[in-house]
Protein backbone atom coordinates (compact mmCIF):
# COMPACT_ATOMS: atom_id res chain seq x y z
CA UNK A 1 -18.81 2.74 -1.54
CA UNK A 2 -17.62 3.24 -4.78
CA UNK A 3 -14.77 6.05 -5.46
CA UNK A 4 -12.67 7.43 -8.66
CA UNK A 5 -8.96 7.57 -7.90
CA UNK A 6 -7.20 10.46 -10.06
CA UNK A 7 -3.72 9.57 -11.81
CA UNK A 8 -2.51 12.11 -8.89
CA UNK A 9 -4.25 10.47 -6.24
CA UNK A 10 -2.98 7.12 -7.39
CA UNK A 11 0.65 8.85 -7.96
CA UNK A 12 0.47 10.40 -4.13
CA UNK A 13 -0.74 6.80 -2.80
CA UNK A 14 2.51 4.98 -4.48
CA UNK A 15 4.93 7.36 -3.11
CA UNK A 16 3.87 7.24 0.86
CA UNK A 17 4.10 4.01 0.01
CA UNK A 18 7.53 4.67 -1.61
CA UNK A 19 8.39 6.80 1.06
CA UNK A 20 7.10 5.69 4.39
CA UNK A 21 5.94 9.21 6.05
CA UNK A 22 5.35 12.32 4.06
CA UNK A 23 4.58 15.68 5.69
CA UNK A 24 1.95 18.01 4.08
CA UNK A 25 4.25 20.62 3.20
CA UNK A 26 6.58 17.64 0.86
CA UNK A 27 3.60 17.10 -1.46
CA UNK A 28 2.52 20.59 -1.52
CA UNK A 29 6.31 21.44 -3.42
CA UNK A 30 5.95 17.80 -5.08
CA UNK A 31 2.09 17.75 -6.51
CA UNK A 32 0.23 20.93 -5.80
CA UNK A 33 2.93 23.56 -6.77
CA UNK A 34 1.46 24.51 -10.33
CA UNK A 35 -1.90 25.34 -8.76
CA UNK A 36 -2.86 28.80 -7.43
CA UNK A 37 -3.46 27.35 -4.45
CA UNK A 38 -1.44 25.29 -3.66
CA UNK A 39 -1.94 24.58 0.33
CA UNK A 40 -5.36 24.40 0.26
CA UNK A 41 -5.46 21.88 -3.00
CA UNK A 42 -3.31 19.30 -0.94
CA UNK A 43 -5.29 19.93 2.52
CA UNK A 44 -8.34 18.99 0.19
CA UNK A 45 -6.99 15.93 -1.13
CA UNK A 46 -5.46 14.32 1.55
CA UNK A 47 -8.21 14.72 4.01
CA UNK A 48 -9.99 13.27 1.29
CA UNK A 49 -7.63 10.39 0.63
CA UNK A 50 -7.68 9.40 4.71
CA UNK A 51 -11.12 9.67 5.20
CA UNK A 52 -11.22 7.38 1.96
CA UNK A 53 -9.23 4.79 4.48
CA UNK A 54 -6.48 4.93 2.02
CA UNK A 55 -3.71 6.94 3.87
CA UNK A 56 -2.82 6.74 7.37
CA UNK A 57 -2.04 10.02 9.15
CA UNK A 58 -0.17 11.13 12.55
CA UNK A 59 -0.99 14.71 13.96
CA UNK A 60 2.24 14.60 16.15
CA UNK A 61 4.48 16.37 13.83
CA UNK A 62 2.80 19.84 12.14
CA UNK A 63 2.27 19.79 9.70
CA UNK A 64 0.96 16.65 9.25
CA UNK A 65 2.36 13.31 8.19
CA UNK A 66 1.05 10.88 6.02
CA UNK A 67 1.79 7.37 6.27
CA UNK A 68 0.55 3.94 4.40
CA UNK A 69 -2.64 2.44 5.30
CA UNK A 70 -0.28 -0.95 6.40
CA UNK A 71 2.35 0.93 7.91
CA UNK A 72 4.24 -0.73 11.13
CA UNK A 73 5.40 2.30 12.36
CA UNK A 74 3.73 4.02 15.56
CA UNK A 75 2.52 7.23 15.31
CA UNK A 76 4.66 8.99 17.72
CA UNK A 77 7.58 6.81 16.38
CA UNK A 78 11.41 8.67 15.93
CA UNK A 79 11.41 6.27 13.14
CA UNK A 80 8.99 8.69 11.04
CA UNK A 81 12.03 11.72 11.69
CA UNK A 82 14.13 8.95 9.88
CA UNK A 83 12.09 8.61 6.86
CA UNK A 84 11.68 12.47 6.64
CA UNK A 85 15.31 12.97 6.54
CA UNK A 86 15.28 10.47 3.07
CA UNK A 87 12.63 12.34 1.79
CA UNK A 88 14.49 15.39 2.23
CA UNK A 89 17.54 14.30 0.68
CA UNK A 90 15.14 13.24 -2.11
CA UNK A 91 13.56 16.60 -2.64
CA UNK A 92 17.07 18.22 -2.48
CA UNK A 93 18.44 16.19 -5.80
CA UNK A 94 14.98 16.64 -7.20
CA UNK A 95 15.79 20.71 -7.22
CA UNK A 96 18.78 19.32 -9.69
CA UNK A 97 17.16 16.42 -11.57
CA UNK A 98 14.47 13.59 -10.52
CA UNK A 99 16.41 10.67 -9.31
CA UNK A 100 15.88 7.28 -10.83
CA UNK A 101 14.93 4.06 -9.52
CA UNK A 102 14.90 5.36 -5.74
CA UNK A 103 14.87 2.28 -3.21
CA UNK A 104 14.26 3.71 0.53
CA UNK A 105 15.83 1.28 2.54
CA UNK A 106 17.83 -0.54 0.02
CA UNK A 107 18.60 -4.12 0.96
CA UNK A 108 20.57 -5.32 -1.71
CA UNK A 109 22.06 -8.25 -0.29
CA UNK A 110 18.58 -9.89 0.36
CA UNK A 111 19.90 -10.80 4.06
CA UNK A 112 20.58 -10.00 7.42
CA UNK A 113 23.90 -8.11 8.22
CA UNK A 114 24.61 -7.41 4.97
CA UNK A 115 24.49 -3.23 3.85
CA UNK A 116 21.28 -1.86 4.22
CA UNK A 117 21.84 2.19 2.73
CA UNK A 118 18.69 4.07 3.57
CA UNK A 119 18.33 5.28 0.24
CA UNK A 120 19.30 4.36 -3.76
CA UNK A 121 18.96 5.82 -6.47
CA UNK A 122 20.62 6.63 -9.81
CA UNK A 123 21.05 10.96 -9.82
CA UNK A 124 22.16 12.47 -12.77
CA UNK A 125 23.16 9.53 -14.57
CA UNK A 126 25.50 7.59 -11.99
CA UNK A 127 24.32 5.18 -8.87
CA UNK A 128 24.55 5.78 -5.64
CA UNK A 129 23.56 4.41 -2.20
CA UNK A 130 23.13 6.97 0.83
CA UNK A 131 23.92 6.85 4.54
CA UNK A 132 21.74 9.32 6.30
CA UNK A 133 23.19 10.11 9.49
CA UNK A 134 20.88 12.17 12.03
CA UNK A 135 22.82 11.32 14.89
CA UNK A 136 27.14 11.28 15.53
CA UNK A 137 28.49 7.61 15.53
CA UNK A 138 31.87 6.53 16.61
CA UNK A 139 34.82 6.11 13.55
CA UNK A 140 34.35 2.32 14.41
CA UNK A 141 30.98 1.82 13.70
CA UNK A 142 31.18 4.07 10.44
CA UNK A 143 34.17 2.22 9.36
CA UNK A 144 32.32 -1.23 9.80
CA UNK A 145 29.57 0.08 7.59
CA UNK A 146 32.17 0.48 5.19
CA UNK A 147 33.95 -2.79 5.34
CA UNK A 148 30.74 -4.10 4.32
CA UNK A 149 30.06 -2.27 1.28
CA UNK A 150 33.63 -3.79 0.83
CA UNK A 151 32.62 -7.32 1.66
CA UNK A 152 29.74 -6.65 -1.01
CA UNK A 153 32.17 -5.06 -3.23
CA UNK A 154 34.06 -8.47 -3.33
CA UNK A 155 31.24 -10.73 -3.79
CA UNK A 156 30.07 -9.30 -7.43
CA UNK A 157 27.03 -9.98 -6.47
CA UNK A 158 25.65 -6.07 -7.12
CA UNK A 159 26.71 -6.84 -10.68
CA UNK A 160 23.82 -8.21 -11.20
CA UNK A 161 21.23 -5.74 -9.29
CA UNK A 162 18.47 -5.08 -11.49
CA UNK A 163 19.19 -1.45 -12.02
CA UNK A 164 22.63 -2.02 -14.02
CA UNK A 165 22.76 -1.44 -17.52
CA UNK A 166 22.63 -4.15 -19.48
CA UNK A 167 24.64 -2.48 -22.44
CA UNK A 168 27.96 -1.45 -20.12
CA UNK A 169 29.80 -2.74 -17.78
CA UNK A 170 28.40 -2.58 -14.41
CA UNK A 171 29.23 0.06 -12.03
CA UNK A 172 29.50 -0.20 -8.26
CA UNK A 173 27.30 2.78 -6.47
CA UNK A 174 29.11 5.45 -4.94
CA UNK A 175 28.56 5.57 -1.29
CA UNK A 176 27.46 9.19 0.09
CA UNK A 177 27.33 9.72 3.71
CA UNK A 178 24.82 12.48 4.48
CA UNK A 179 26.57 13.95 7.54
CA UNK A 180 27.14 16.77 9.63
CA UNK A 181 30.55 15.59 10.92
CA UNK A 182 33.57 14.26 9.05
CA UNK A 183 34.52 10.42 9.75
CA UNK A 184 38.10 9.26 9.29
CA UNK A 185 36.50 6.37 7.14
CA UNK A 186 38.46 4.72 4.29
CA UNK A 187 38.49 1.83 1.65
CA UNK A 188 40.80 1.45 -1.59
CA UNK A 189 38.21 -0.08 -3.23
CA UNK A 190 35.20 1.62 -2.86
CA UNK A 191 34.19 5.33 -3.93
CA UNK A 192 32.88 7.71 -0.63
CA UNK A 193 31.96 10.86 -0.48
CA UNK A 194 31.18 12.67 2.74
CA UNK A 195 28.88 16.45 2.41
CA UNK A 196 26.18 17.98 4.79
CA UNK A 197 23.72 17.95 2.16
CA UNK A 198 23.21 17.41 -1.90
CA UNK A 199 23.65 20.92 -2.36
CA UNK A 200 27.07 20.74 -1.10
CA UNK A 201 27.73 17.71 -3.03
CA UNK A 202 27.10 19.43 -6.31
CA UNK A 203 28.79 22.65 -4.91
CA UNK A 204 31.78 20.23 -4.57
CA UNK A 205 31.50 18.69 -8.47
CA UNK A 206 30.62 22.39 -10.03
CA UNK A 207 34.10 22.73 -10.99
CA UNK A 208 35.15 19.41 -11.85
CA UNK A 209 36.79 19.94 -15.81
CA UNK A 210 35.24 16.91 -16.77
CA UNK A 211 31.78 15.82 -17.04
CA UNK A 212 32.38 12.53 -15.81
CA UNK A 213 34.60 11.80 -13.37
CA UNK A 214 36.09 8.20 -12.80
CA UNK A 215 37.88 6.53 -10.09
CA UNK A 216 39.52 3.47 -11.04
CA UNK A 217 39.56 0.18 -8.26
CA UNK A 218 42.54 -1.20 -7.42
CA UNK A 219 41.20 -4.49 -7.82
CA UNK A 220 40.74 -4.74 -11.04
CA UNK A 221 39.61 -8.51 -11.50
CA UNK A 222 35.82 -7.00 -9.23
CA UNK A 223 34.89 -3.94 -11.04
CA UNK A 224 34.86 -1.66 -14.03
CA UNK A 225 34.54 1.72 -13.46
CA UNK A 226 33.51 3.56 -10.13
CA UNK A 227 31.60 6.23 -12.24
CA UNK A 228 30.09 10.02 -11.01
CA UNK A 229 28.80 12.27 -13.46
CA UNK A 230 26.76 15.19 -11.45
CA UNK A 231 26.87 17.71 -14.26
């Protein structure tokens, strides 16, 4: 069989691949929004798309959510919720600005037990790397996930990530945790920032005097600047 892929299909392909699971209603706001209408556009496209045997698809959740053709997750998985909740902190910075070089499930230590952030990107001109958390944790555990964004911290290795400017000095990611509860978390060397959702954490930089705020390290022999700019 032969078939013509649109730039749109081809765009809506790369980011379920991008993203893991996307529900209907994600791609309706992200692809179809322009069009009068809307809803029934994206139905058309990505029954058409499945049938092609190029997306996967789970009826479990309504509306429905797409998944890649290759995709190790089960159908009825509470891994797919998990991916959902990066998309939606995704579509909540995109009501701001599109974020830039977005990794779901960074792993920027290339190896076990290192940090593993669900989600990177660079928003509004500084980095950042994103702790989603669906479900309450003890202080413990969230304190170990930051004493290894520390360890990483200390090894410079992020200084040479791909995504650093090669013009500047490189900047270590802020580290956002996405959470409904506060944690008693801490570091002196590391930048974190704790809000229910984006639109708190530009609620909480509206004011700022400054359009770029900067938080020196204490160690100054590891890092330049811990950078946020969010106006």
């Amino acid at each position: 069989m032969s078939f013509r892929l649109s730039q749109r299909d081809k765009d809506i392909i790369a980011f379920i691949d991008q993203f893991r699971a996307v529900d209907r209603d994600s791609f309706v706001d992200l692809f179809f929004k322009h069009l009068k209408s809307p809803v029934n556009a994206c139905n058309s496209v990505m029954v058409r798309l499945y049938r092609l045997g190029l997306i996967e698809r789970t009826k479990q959740y309504s509306p429905t959510v797409y998944l890649p053709v290759d995709a190790k997750i089960k159908k009825n998985s509470q891994k797919i919720l998990h991916f959902l909740s990066i998309l939606d902190v995704y579509k909540q910075m995109c009501t701001y600005s599109v974020p830039k070089h977005v990794i779901v499930e960074d792993k920027p230590t290339g190896r076990k037990g290192g940090i593993e952030p669900d989600l990177f990107c660079i928003f509004k001109g500084s980095p950042f790397w994103f702790e989603i958390q669906r479900n309450q944790y003890s202080e413990q555990k969230m304190q170990d996930k930051i004493n290894l964004y520390e360890e990483f911290f200390f090894s410079d290795e992020w200084k040479a990530l791909q995504w650093q400017p090669e013009d500047r000095v490189p900047i270590f990611p802020s580290v956002i945790l996405i959470t409904p509860v506060r944690y008693a978390v801490s570091s002196n060397h590391i930048r974190i920032i704790q809000v229910a959702n984006i639109h708190e954490l530009m609620e909480k930089y509206k004011g700022a005097p400054k359009q770029t705020k900067e938080v020196s390290s204490r160690t100054t022999s590891s890092s330049g600047r811990i950078k946020i700019n969010l106006k």
